[in-house]
C-alpha atoms as a PDB file:
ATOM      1  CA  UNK A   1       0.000   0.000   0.000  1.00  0.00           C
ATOM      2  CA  UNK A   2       1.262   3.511  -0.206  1.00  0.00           C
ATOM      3  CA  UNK A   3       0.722   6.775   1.674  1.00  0.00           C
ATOM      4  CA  UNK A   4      -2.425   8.655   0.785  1.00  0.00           C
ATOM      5  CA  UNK A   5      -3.177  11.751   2.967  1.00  0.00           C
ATOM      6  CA  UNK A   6      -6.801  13.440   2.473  1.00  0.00           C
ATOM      7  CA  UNK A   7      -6.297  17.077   1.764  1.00  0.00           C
ATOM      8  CA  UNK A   8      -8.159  20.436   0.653  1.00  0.00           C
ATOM      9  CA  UNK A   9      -6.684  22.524  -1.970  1.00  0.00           C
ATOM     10  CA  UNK A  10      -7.989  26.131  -1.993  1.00  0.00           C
ATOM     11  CA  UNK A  11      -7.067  29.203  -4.572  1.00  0.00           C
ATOM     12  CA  UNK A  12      -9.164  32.221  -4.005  1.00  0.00           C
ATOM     13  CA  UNK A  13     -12.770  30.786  -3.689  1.00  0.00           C
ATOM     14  CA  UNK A  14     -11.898  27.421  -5.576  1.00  0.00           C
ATOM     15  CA  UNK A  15     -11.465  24.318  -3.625  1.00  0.00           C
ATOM     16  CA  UNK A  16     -11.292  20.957  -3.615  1.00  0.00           C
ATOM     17  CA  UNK A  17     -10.572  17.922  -1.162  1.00  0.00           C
ATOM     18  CA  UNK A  18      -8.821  14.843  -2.153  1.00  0.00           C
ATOM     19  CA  UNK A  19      -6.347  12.314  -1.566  1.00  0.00           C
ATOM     20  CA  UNK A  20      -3.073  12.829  -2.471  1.00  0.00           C
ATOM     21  CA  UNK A  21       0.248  10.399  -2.864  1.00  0.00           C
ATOM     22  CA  UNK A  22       2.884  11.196  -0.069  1.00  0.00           C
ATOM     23  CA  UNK A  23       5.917  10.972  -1.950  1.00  0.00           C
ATOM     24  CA  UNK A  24       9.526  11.478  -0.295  1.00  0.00           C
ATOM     25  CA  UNK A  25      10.640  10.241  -3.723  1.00  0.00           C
ATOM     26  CA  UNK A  26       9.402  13.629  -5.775  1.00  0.00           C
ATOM     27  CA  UNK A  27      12.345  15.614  -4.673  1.00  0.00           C
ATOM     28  CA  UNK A  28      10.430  19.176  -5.743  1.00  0.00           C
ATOM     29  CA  UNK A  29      11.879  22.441  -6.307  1.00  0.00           C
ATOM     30  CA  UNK A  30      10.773  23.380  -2.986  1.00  0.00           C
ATOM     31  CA  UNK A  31       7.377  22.418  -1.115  1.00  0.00           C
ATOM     32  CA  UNK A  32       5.648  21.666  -4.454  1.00  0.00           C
ATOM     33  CA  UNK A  33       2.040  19.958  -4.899  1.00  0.00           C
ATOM     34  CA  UNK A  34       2.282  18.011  -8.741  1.00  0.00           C
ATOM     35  CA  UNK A  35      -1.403  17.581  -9.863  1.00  0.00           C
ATOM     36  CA  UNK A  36      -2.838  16.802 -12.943  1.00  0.00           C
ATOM     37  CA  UNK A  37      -4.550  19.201 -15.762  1.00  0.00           C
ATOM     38  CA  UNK A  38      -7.968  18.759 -14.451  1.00  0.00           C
ATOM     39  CA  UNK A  39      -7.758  19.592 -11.259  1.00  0.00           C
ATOM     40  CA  UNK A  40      -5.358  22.961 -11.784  1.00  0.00           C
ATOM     41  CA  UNK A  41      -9.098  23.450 -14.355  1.00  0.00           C
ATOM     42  CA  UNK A  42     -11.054  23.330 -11.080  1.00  0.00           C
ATOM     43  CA  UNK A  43      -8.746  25.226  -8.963  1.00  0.00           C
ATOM     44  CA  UNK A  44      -8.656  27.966 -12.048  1.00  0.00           C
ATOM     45  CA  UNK A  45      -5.063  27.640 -12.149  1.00  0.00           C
ATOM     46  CA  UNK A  46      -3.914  29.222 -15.639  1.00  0.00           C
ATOM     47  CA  UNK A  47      -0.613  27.489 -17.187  1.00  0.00           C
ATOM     48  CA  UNK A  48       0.119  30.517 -19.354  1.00  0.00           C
ATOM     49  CA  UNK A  49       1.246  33.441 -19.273  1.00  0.00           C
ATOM     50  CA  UNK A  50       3.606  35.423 -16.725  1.00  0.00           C
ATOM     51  CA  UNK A  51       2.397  33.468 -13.788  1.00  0.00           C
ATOM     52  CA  UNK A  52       3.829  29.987 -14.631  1.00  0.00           C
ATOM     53  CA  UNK A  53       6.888  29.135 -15.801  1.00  0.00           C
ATOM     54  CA  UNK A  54       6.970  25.648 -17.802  1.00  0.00           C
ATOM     55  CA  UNK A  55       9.638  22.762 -18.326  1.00  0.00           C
ATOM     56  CA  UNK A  56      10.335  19.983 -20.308  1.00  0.00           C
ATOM     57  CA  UNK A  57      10.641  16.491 -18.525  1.00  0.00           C
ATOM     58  CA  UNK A  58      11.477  13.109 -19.449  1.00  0.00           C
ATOM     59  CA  UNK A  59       8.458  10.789 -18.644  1.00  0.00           C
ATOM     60  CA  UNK A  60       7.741   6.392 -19.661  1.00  0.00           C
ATOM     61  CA  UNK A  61       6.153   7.876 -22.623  1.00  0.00           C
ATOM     62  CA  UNK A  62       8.202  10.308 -23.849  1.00  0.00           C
ATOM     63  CA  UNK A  63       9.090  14.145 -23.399  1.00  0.00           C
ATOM     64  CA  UNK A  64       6.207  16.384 -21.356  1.00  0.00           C
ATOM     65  CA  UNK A  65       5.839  19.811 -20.528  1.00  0.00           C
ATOM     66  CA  UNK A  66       4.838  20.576 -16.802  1.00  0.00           C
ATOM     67  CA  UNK A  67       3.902  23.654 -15.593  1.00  0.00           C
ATOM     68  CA  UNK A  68       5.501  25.285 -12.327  1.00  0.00           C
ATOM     69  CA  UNK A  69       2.996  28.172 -11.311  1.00  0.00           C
ATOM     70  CA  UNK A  70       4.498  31.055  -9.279  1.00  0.00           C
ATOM     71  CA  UNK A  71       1.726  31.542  -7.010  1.00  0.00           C
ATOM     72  CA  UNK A  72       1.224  29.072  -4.080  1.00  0.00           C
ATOM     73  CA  UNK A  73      -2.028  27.254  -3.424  1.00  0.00           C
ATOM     74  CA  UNK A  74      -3.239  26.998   0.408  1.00  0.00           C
ATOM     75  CA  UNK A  75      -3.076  23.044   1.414  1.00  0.00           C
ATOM     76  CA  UNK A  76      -4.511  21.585   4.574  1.00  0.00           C
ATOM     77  CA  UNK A  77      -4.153  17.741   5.390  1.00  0.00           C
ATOM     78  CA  UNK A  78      -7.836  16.807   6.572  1.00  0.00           C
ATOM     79  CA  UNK A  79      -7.973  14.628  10.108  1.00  0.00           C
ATOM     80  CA  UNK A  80     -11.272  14.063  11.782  1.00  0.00           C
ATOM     81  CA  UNK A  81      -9.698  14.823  15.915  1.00  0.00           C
ATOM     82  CA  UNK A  82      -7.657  17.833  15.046  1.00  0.00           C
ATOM     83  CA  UNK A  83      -7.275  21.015  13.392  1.00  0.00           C
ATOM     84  CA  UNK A  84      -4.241  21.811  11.051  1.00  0.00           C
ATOM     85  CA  UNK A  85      -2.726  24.267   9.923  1.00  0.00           C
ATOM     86  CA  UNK A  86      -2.996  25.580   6.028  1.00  0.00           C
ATOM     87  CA  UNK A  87       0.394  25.708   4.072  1.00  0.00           C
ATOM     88  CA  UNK A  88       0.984  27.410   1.071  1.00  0.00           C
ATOM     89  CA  UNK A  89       2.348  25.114  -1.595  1.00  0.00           C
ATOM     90  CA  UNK A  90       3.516  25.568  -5.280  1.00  0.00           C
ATOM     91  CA  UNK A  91       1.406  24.139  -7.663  1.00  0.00           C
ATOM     92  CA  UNK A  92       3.080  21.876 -10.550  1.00  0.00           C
ATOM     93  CA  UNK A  93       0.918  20.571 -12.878  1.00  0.00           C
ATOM     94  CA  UNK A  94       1.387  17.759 -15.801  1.00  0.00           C
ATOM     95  CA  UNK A  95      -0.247  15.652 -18.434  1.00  0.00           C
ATOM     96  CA  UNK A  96       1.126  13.213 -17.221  1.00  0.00           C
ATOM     97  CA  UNK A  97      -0.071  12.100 -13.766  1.00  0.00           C
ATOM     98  CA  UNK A  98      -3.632  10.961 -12.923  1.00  0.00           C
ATOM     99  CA  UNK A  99      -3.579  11.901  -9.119  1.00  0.00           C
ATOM    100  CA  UNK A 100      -2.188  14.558  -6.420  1.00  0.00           C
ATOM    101  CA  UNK A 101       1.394  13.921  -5.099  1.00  0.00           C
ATOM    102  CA  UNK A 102       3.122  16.034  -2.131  1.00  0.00           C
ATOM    103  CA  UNK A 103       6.581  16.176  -2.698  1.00  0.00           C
ATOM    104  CA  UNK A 104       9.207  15.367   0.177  1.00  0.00           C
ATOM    105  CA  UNK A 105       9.287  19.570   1.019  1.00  0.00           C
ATOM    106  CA  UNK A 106       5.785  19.817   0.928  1.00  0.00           C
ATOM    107  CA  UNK A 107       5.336  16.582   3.092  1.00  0.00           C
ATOM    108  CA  UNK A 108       7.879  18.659   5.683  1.00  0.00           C
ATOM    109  CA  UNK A 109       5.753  21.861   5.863  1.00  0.00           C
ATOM    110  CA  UNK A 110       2.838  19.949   6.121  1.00  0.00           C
ATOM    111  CA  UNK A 111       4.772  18.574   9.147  1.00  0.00           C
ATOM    112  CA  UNK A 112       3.749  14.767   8.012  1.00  0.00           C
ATOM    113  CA  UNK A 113       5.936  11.560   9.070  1.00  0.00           C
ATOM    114  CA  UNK A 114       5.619   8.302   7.412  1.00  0.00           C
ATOM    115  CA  UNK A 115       6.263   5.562   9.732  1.00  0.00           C
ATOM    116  CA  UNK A 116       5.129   2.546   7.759  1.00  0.00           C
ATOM    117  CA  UNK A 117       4.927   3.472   3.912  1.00  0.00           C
ATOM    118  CA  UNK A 118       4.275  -0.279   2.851  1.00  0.00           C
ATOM    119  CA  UNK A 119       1.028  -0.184   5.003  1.00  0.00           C
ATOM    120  CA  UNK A 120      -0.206   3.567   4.408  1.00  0.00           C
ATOM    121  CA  UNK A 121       0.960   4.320   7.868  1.00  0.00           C
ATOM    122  CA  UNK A 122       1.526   7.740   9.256  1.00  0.00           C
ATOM    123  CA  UNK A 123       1.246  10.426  11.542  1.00  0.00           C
ATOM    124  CA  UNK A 124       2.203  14.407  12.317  1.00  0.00           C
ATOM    125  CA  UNK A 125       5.759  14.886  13.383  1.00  0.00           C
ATOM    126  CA  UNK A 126       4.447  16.183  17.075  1.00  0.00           C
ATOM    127  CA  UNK A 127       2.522  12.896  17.079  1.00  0.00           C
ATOM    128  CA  UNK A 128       4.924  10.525  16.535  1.00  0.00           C
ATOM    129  CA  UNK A 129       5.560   7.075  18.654  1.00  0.00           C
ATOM    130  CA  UNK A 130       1.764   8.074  19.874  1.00  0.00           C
ATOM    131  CA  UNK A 131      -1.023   8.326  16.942  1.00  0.00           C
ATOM    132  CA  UNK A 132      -0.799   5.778  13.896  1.00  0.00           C
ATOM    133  CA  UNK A 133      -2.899   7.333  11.409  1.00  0.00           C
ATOM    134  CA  UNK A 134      -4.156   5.313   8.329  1.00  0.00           C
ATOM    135  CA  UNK A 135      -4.249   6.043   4.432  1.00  0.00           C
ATOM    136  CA  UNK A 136      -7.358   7.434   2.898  1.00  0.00           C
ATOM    137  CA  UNK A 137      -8.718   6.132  -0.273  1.00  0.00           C
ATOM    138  CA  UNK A 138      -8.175   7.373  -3.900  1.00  0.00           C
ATOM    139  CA  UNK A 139     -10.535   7.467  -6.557  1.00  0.00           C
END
């Protein structure tokens, strides 16, 4: 199993909960949220223009562009017993993935630990060797 953390995404009035992959392997830029195309759409994210600056990566499939937007998006991992802080992360959007992934810096200022990443275990860094928390469900 892997990590899946539920979260809200908000720009301006825009939002959106969902889970997304906790992923110490995406080494971003900085803390950086990748999502795909149609959910930058419902966030109104534009990918052109001044605000976004856009790159060429090497994918299974071939060369894609992604697009690294300038502006942060507010981020708040969802828990049912406490209340969390929101986190401004930048938004990188591609073709080429089908779900939300946090990268390792965004997983840090979200302040999340994963203790057990082949069961979906984790927890909040002030939590840890106390509260086990569990994945949430994709899709």
């Amino acid at each position: 199993m892997t990590t899946w953390l539920r979260i809200m995404l908000r720009k301006g009035s825009n939002e959106l909960v969902t889970c997304a992959l906790a992923n110490t392997g995406f080494e971003g830029l900085g803390p950086d949220i990748l999502m795909p195309v149609n959910v930058a759409q419902r966030l109104g994210l534009g990918l052109s223009g001044g605000n976004v600056e856009v790159y060429a990566v090497r994918t299974a499939s071939g060369i894609a562009p992604i697009y690294r937007l300038k502006e942060n998006i507010d981020v708040k991992v969802l828990v049912n017993d406490r209340d969390t802080p929101i986190i401004g992360l930048t938004p990188v959007v591609s073709e080429s993935v089908d779900y939300v992934i946090l990268s390792d810096k965004a997983l840090t200022e979200l302040r999340v630990v994963i203790i057990d990443a082949g069961n979906g275990i984790w927890c909040f860094r002030d939590e840890l060797g106390r509260v086990s928390r569990g994945s949430c469900t994709p899709g």
